[in-house]
C-alpha atoms as a PDB file:
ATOM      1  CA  UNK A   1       0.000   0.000   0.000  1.00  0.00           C
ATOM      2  CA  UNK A   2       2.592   2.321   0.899  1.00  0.00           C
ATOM      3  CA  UNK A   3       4.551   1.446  -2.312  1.00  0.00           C
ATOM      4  CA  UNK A   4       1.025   2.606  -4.434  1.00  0.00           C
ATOM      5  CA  UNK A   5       0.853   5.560  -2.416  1.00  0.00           C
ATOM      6  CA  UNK A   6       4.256   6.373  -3.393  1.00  0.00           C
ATOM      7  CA  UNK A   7       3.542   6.016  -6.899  1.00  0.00           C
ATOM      8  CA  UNK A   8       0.607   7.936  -6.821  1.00  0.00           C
ATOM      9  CA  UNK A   9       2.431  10.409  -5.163  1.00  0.00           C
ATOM     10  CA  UNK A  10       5.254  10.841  -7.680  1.00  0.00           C
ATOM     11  CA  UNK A  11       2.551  10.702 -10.953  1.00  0.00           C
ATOM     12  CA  UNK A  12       0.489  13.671  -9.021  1.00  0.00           C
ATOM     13  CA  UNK A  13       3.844  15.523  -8.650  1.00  0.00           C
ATOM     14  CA  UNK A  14       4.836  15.471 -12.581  1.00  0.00           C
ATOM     15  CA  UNK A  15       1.916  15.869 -13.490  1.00  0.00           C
ATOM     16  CA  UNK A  16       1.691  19.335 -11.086  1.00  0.00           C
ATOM     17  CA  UNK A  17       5.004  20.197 -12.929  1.00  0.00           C
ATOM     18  CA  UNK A  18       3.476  19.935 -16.202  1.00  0.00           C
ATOM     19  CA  UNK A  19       1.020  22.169 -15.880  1.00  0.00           C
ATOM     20  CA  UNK A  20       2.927  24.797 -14.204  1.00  0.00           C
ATOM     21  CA  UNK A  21       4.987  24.531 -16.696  1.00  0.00           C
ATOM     22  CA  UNK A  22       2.473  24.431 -19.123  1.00  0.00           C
ATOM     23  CA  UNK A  23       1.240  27.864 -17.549  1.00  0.00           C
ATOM     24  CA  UNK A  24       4.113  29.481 -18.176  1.00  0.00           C
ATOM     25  CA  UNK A  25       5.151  27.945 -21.717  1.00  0.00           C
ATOM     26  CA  UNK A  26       1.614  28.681 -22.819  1.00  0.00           C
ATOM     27  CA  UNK A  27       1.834  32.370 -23.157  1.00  0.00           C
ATOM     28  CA  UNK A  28       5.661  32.642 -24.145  1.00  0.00           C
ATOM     29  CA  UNK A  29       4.455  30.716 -27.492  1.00  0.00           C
ATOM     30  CA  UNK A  30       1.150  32.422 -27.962  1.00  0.00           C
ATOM     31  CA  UNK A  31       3.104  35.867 -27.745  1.00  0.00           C
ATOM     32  CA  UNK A  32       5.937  34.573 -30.631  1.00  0.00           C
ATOM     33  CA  UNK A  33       3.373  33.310 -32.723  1.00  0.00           C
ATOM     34  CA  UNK A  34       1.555  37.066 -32.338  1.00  0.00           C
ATOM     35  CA  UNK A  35       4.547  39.042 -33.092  1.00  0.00           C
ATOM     36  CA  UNK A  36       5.424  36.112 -35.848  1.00  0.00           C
ATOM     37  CA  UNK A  37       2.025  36.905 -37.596  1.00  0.00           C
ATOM     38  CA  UNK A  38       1.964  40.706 -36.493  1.00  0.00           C
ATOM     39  CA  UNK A  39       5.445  41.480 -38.326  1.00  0.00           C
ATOM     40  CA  UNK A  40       4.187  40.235 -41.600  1.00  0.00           C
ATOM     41  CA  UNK A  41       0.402  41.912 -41.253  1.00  0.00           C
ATOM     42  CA  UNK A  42       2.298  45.365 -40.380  1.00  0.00           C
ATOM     43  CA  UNK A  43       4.337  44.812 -43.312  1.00  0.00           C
ATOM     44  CA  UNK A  44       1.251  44.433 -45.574  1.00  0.00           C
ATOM     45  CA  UNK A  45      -0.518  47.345 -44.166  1.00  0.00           C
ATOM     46  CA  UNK A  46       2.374  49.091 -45.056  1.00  0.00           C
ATOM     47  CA  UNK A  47       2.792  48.349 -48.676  1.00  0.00           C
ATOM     48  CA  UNK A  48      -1.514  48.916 -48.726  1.00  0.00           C
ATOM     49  CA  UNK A  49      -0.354  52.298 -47.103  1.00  0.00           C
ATOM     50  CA  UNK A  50       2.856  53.197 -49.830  1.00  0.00           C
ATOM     51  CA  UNK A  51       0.330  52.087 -52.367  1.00  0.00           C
ATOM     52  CA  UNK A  52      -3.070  54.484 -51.558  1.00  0.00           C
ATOM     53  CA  UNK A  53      -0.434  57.035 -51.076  1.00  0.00           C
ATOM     54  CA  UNK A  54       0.761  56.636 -54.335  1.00  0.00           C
ATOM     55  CA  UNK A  55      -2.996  56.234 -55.437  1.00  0.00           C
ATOM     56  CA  UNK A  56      -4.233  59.457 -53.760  1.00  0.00           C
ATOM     57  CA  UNK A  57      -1.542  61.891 -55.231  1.00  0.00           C
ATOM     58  CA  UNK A  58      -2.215  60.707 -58.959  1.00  0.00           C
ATOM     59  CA  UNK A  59      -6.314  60.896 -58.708  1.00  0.00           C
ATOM     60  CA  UNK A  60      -6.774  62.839 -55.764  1.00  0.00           C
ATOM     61  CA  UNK A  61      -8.694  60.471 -53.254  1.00  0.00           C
ATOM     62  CA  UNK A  62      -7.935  57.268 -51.713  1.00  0.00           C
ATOM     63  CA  UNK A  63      -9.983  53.750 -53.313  1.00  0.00           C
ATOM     64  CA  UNK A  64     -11.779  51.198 -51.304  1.00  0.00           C
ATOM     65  CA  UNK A  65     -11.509  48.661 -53.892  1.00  0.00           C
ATOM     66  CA  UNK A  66      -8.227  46.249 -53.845  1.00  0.00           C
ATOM     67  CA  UNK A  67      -8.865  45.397 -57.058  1.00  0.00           C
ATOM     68  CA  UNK A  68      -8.221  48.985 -58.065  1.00  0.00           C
ATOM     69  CA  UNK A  69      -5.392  49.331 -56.058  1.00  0.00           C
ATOM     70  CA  UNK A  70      -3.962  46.166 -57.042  1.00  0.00           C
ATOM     71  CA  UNK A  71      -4.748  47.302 -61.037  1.00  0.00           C
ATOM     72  CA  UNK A  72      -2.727  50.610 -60.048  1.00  0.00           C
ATOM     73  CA  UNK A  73       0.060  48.695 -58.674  1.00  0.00           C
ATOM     74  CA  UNK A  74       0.521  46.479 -61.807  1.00  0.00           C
ATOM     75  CA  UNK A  75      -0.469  48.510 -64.704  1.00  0.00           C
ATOM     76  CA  UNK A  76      -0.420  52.524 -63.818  1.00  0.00           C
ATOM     77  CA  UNK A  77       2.570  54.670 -63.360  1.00  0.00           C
ATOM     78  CA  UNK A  78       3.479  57.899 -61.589  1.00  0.00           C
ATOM     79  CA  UNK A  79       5.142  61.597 -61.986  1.00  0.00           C
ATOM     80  CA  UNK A  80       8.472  62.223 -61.290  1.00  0.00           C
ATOM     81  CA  UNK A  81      10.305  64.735 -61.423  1.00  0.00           C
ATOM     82  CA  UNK A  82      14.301  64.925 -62.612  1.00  0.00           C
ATOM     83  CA  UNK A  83      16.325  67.367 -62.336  1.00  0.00           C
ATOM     84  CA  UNK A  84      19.439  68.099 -64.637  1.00  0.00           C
ATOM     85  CA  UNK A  85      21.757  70.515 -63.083  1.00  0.00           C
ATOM     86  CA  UNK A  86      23.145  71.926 -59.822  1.00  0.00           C
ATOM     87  CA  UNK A  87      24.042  75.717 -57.960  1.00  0.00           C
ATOM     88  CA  UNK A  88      27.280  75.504 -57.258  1.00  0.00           C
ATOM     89  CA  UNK A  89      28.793  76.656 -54.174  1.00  0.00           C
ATOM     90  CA  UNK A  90      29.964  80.033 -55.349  1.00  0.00           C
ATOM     91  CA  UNK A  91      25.971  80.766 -56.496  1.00  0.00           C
ATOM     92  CA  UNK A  92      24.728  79.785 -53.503  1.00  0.00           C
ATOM     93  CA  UNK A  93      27.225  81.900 -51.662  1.00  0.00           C
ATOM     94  CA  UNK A  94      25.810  84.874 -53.949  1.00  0.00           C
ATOM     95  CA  UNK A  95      22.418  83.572 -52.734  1.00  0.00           C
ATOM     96  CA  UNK A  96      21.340  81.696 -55.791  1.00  0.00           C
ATOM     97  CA  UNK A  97      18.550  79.158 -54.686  1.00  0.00           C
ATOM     98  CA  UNK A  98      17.355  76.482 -57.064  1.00  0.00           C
ATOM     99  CA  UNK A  99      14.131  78.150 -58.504  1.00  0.00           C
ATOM    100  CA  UNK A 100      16.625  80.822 -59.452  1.00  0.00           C
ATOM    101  CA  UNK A 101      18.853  78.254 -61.368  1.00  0.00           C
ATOM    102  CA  UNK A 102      15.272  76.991 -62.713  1.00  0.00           C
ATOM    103  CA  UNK A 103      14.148  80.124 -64.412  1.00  0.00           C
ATOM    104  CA  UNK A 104      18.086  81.109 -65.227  1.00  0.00           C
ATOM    105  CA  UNK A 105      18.243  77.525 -66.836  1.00  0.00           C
ATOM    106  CA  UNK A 106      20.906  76.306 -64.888  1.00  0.00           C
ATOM    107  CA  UNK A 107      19.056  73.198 -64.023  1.00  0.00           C
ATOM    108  CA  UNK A 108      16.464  71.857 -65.884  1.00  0.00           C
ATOM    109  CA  UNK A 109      13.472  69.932 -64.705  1.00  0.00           C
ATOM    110  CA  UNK A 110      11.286  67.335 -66.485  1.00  0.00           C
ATOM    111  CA  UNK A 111       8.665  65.344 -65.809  1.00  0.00           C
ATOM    112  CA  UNK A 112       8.583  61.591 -66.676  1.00  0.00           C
ATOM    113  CA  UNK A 113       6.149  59.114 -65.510  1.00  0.00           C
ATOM    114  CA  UNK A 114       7.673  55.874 -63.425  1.00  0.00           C
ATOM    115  CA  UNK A 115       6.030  52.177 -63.075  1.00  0.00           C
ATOM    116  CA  UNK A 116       4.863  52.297 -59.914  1.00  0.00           C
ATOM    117  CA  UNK A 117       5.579  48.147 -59.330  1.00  0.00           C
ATOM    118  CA  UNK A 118       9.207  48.820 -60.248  1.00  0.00           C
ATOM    119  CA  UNK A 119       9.497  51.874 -58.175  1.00  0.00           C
ATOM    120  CA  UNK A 120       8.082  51.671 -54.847  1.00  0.00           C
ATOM    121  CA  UNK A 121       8.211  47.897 -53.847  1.00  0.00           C
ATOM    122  CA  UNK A 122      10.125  44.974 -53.178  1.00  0.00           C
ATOM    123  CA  UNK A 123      11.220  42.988 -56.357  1.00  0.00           C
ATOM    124  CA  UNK A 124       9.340  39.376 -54.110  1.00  0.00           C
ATOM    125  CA  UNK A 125       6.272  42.038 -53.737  1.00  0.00           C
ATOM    126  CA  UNK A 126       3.162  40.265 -54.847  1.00  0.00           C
ATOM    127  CA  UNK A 127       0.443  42.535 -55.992  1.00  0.00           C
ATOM    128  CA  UNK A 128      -2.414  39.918 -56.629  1.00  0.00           C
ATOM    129  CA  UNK A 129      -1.909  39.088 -52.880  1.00  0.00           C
ATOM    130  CA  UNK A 130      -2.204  42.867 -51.502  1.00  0.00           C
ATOM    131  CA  UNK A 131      -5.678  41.937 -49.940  1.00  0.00           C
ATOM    132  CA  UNK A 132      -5.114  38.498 -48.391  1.00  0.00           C
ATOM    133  CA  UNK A 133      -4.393  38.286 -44.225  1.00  0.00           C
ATOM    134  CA  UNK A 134      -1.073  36.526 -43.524  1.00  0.00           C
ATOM    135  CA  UNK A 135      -1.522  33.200 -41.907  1.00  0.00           C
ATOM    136  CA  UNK A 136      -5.157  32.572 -42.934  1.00  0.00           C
ATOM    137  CA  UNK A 137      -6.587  30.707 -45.515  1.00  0.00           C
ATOM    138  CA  UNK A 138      -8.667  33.748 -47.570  1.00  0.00           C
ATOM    139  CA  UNK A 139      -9.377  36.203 -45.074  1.00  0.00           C
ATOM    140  CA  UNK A 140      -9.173  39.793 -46.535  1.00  0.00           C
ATOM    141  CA  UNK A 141      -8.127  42.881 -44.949  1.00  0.00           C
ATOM    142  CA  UNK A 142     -11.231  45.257 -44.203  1.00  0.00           C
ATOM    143  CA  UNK A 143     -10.499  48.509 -46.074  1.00  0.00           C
ATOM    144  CA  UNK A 144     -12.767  51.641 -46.217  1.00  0.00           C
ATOM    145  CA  UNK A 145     -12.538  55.393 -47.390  1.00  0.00           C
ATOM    146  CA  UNK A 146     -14.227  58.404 -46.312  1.00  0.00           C
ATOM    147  CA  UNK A 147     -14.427  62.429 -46.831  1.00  0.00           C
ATOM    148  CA  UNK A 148     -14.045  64.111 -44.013  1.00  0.00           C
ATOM    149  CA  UNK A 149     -14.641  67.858 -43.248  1.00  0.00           C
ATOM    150  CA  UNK A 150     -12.088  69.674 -41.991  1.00  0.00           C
ATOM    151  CA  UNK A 151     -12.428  73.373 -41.739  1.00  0.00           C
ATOM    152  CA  UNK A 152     -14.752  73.670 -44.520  1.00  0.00           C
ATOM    153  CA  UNK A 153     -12.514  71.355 -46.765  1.00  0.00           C
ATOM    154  CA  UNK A 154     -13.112  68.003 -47.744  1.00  0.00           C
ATOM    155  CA  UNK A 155     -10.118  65.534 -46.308  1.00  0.00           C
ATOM    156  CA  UNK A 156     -10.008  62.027 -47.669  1.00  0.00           C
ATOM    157  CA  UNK A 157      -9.319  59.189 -45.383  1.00  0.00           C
ATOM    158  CA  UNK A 158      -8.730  55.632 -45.588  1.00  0.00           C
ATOM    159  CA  UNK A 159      -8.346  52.645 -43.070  1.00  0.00           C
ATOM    160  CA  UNK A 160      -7.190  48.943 -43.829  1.00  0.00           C
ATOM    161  CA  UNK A 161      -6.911  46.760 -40.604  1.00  0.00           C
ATOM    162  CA  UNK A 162      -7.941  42.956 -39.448  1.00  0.00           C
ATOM    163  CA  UNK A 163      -8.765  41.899 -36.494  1.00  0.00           C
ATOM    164  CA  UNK A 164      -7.109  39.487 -33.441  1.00  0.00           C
ATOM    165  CA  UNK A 165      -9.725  37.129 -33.942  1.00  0.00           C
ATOM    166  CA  UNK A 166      -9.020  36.546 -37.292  1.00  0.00           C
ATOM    167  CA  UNK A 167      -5.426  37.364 -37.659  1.00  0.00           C
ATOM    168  CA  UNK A 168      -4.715  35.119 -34.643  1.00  0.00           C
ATOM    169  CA  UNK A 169      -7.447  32.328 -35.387  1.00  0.00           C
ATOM    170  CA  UNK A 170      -6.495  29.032 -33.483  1.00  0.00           C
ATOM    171  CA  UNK A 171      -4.178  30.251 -30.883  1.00  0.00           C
ATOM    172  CA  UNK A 172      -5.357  30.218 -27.204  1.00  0.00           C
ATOM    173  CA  UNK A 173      -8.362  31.830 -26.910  1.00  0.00           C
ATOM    174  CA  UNK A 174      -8.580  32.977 -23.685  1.00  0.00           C
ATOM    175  CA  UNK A 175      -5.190  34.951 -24.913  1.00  0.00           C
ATOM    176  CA  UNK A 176      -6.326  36.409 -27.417  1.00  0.00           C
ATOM    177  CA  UNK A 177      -9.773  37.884 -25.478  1.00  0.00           C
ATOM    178  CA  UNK A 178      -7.140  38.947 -22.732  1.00  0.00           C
ATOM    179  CA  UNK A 179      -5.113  40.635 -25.716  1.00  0.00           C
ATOM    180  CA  UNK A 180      -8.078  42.106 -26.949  1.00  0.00           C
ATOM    181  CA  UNK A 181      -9.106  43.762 -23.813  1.00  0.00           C
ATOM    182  CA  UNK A 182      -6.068  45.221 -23.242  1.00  0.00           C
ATOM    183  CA  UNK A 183      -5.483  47.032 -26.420  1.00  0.00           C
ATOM    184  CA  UNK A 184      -9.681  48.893 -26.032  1.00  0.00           C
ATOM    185  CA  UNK A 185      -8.587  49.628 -22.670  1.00  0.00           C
ATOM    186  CA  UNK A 186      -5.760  51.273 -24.376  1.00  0.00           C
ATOM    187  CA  UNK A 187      -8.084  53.210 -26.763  1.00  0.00           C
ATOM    188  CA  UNK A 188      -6.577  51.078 -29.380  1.00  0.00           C
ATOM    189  CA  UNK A 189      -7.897  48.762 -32.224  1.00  0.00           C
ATOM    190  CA  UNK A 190      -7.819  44.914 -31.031  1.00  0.00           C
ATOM    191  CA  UNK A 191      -5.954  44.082 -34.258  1.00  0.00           C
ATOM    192  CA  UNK A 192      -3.554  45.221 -36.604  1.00  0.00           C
ATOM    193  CA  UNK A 193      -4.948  49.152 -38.415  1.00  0.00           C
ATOM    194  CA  UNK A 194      -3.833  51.493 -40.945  1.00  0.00           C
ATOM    195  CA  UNK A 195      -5.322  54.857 -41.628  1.00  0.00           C
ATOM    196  CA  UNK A 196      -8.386  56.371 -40.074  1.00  0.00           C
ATOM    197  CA  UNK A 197     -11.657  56.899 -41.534  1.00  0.00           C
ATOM    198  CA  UNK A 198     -12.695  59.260 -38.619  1.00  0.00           C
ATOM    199  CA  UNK A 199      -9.799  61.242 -37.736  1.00  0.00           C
ATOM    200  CA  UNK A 200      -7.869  63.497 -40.893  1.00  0.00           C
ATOM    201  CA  UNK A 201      -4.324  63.205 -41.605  1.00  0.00           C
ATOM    202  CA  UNK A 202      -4.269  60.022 -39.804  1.00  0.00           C
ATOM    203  CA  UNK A 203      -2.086  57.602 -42.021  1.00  0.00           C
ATOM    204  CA  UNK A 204       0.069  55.348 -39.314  1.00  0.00           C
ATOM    205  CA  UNK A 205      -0.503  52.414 -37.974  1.00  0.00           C
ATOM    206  CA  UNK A 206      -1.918  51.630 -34.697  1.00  0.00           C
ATOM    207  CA  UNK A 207       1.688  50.038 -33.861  1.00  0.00           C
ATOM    208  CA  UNK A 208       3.732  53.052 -34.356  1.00  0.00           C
END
């Protein structure tokens, strides 16, 4: 008897150590695998950001379609400007400035028109893949536009973002509601955002 008690003794006390170790392993991997799967989301966002940037200042307002953003990524092009030229020191010593060496023809400017695809991403950047959530089978990123009024103007806005529950689908869930809570007590989104649609001039992400 005192043998089996013995045993039962030593089972109960590994299997105590598993679960406090458990306890403690549990939320070192659940927070990897977040900043694993929140690295590659930001980076998304940001190329969905660089891109309605790059949208915006050819048409003058922001799109809520991906397919039209991923169509201006591929196939459209944008203005830039070159410069031929310089002031040298001794003209800017006499106070030259470069408009003056403009109009004086001292440096030339001209306008030429650049792929966008070949000029503001990656060469591995995937286009067709600009709406699709990291780690998730099809999930797309929510993204919305909006005109705002600012001072009599009209501002236009955009957001992209996903949320925890869907950017970290199948991790502990208890974690992830705990995660959640924290960031709206923190007056922040419970996901990964980009943009605004309610506040102007609001273009960062909600991890910067």
């Amino acid at each position: 008897m005192k043998k089996i008690i013995q045993i039962a003794l030593a089972i109960a006390i590994l299997v105590l150590v598993y679960f406090i170790w458990e306890s403690i392993q549990t939320p070192i991997r659940f927070n990897k695998e977040k900043d694993t799967r929140y690295a590659a989301t930001i980076q998304k966002l940001k190329d969905i950001r660089t891109a309605q940037i790059a949208y915006k200042s050819e048409y003058g307002k922001f799109t809520g379609s991906f397919d039209t953003l991923i169509y201006f990524i591929k196939n459209d092009s944008m203005k830039l400007v070159k410069a031929e030229g310089a002031v040298s020191d001794e003209l800017l010593e006499m106070g030259w400035t470069e408009e003056i060496a403009v109009k004086e023809g001292l440096i030339v400017r001209d306008t030429i028109r650049i792929a966008i695809i070949d000029t503001l991403f990656a060469d591995d950047f995937n286009a067709d893949d600009l709406w699709k959530v990291p780690f998730t089978e099809n999930e797309s990123f929510e993204m919305a536009t909006a005109k705002l009024i600012v001072s009599k103007l009209n501002v236009n806005v955009f957001e992209a973002k996903i949320h925890n529950n869907v950017l970290l689908h199948e991790l502990n869930r208890q974690l992830v509601i705990n995660l959640n809570d924290r960031m709206k007590n923190q007056n922040n989104f419970p996901g990964v955002k980009v943009g605004d649609v309610v506040e102007p001039n609001n273009n960062s992400g909600n991890w910067e």
